[in-house]
C-alpha atoms as a PDB file:
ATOM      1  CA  UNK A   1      11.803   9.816  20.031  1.00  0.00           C
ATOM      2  CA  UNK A   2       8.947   8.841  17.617  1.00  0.00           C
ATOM      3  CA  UNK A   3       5.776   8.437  18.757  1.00  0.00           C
ATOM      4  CA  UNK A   4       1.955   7.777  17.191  1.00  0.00           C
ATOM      5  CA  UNK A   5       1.153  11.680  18.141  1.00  0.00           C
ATOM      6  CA  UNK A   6       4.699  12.785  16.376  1.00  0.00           C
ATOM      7  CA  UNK A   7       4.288  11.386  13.173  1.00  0.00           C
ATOM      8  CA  UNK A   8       0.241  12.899  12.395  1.00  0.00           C
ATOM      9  CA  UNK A   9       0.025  16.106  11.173  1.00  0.00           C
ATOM     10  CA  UNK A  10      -1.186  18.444  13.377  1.00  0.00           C
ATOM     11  CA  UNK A  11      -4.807  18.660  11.563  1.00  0.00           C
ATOM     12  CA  UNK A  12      -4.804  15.095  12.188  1.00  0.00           C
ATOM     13  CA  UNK A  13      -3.512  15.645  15.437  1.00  0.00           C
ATOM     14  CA  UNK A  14      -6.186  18.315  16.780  1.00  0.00           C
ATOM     15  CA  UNK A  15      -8.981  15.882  15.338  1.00  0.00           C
ATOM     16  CA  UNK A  16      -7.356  12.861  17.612  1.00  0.00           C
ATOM     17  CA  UNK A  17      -7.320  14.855  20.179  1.00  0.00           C
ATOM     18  CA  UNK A  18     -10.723  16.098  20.131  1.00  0.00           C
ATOM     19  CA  UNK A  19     -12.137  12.761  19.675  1.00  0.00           C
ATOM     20  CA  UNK A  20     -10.379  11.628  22.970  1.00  0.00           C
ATOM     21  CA  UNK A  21     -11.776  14.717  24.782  1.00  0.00           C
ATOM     22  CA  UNK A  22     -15.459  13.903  23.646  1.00  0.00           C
ATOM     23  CA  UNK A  23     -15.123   9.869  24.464  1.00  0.00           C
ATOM     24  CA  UNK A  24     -13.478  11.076  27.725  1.00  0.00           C
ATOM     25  CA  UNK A  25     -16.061  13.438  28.643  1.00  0.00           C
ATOM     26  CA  UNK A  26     -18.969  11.245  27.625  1.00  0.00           C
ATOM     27  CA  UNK A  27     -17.180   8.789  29.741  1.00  0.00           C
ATOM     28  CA  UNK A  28     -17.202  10.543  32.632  1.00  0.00           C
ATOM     29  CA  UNK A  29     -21.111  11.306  32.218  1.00  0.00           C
ATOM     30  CA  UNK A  30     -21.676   7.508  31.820  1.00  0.00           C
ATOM     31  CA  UNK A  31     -19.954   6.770  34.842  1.00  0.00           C
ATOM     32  CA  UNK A  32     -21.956   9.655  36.816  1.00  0.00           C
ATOM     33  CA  UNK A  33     -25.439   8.769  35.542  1.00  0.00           C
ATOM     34  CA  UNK A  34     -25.350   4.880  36.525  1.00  0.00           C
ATOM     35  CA  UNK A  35     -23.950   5.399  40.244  1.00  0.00           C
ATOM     36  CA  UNK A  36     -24.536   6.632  43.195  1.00  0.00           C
ATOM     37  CA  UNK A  37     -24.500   9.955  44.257  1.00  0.00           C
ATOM     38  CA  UNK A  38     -21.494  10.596  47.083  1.00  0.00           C
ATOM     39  CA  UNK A  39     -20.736  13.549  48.987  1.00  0.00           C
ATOM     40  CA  UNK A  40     -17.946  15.033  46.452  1.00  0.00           C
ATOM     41  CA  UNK A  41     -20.101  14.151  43.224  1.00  0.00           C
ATOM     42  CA  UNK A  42     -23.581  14.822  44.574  1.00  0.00           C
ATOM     43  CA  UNK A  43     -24.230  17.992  42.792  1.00  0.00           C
ATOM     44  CA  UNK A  44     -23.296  17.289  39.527  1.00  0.00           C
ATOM     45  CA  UNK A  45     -25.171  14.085  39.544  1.00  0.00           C
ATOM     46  CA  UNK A  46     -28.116  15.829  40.688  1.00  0.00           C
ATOM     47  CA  UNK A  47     -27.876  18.309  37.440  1.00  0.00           C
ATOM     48  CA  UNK A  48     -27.255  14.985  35.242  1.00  0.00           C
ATOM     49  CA  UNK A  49     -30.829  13.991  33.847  1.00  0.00           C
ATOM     50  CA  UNK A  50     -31.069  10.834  30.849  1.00  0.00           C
ATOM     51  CA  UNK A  51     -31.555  13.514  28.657  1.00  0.00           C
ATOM     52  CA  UNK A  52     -28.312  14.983  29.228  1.00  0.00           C
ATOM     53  CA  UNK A  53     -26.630  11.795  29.564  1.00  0.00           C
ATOM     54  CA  UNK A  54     -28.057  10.678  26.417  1.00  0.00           C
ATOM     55  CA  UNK A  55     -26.964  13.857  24.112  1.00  0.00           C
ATOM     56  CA  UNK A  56     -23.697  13.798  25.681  1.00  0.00           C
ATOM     57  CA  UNK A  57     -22.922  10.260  24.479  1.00  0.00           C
ATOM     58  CA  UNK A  58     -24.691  11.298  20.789  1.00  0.00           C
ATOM     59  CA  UNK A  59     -22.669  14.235  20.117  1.00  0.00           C
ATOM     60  CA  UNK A  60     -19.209  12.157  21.305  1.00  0.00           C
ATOM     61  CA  UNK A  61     -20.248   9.711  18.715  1.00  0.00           C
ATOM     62  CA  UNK A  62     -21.482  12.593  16.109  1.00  0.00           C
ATOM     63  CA  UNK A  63     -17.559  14.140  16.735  1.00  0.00           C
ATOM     64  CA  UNK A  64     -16.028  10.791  16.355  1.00  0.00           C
ATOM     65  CA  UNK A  65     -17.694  10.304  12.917  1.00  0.00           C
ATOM     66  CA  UNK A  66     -17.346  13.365  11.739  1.00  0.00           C
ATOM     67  CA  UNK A  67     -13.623  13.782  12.842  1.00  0.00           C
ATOM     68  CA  UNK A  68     -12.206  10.350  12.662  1.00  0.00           C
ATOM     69  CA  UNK A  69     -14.677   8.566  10.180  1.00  0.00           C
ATOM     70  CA  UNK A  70     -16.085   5.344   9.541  1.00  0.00           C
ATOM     71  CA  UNK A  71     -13.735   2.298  11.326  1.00  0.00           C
ATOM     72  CA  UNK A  72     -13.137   4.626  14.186  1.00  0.00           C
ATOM     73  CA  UNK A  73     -16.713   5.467  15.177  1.00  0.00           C
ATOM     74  CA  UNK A  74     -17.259   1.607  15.461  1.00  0.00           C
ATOM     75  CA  UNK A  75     -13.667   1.215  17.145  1.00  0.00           C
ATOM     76  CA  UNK A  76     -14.101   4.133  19.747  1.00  0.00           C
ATOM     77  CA  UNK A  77     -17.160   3.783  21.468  1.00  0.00           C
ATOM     78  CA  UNK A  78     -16.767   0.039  21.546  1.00  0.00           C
ATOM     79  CA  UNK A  79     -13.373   0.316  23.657  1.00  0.00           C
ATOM     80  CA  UNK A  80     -14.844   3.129  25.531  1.00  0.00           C
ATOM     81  CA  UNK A  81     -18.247   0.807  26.674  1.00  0.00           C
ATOM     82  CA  UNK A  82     -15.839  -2.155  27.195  1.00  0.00           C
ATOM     83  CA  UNK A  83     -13.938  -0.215  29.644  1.00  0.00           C
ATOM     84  CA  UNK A  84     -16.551   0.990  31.272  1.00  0.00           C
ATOM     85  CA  UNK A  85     -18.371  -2.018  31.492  1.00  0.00           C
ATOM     86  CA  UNK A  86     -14.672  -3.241  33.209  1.00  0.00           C
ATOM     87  CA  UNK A  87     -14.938  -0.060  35.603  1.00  0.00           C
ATOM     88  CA  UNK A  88     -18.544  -0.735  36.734  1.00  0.00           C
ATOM     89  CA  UNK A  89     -18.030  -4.681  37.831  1.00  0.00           C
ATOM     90  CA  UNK A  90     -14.955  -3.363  39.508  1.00  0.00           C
ATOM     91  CA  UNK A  91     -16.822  -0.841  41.459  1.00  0.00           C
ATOM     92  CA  UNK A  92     -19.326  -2.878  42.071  1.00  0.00           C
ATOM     93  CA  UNK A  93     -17.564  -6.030  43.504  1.00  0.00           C
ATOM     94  CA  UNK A  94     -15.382  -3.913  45.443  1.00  0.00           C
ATOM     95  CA  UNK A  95     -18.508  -1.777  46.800  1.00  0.00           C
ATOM     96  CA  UNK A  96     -21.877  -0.110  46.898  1.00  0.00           C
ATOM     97  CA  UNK A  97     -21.367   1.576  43.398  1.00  0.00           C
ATOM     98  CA  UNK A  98     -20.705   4.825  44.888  1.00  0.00           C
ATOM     99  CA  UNK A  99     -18.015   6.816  42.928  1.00  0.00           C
ATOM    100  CA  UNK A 100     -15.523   9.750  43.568  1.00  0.00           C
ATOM    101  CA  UNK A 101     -14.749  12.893  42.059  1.00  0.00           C
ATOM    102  CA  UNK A 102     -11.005  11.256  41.800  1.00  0.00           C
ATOM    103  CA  UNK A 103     -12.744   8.630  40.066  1.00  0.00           C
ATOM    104  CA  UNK A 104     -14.729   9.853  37.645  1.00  0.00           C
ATOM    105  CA  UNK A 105     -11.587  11.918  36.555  1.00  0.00           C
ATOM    106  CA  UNK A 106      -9.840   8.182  36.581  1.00  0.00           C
ATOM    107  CA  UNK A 107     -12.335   7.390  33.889  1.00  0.00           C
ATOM    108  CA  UNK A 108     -12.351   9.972  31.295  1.00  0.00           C
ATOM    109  CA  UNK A 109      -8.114  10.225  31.303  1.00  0.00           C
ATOM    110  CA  UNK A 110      -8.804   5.891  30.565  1.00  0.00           C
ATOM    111  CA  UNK A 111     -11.464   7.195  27.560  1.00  0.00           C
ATOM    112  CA  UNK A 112      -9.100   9.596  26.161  1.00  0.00           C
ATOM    113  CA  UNK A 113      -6.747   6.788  26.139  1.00  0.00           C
ATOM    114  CA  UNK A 114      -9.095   4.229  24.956  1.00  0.00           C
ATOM    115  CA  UNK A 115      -9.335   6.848  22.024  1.00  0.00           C
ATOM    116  CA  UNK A 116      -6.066   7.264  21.169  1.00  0.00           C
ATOM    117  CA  UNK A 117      -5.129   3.634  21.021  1.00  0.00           C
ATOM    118  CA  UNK A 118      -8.232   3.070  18.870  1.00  0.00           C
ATOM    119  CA  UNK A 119      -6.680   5.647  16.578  1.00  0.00           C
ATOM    120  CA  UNK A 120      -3.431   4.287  17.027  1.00  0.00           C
ATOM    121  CA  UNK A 121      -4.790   0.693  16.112  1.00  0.00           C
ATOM    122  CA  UNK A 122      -6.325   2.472  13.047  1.00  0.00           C
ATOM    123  CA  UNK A 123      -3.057   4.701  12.291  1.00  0.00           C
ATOM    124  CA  UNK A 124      -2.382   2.747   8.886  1.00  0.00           C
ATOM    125  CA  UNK A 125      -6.278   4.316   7.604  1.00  0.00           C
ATOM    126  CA  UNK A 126      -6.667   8.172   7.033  1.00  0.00           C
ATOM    127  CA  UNK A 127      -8.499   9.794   9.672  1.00  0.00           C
ATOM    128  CA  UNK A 128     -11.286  10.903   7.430  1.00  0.00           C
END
């Protein structure tokens, strides 16, 4: 079956890809760096600084421009805030704002997705 990954080419491909792993990633981060520490994620939030957090969402948005180009670095980190933004009131009407290592890996597999629906959504425009 045809799908929107089948039909790039696989230069376009690898750059889609990579641009889900950075908004992903940085996803993650974001998540980490406004809650609360718990048992499972303690140690890597106690390595996470605003520095860190800060770079980490700069170079996801330095690969999406460079890799994807102009609508999707407006596109991509838009749907990746807006479903974080989701993810935090969620967390936080349902609790203290304390998350899991389960998660935070919850999060950046719905960035990478965020991403490649963004892309999708942009599929008629070169990547570039």
């Amino acid at each position: 079956p045809r799908t929107f990954l089948s039909e790039l080419a696989f230069s376009d491909l690898l750059r889609a890809l990579v641009c889900a792993i950075a908004t992903g990633y940085s996803c993650r981060i974001a998540l980490a760096w406004v809650s609360r520490p718990s048992p499972e994620t303690a140690a890597m939030q106690q390595r996470l600084s605003t520095t860190r957090a800060l770079l980490t969402f700069a170079a996801a948005i330095l690969i999406v421009a460079f890799l994807a180009g102009y609508p999707a670095v407006l596109l991509i980190p838009a749907s990746a805030y807006l479903l974080l933004r989701l993810f935090w009131s969620w967390q936080l009407a349902s609790g203290p704002g304390v998350v899991t290592r389960l998660q935070l890996f919850f999060i950046a597999s719905a960035g990478e997705v965020a991403a490649l629906g963004a892309l999708w959504f942009l599929r008629g425009k070169p990547l570039s």
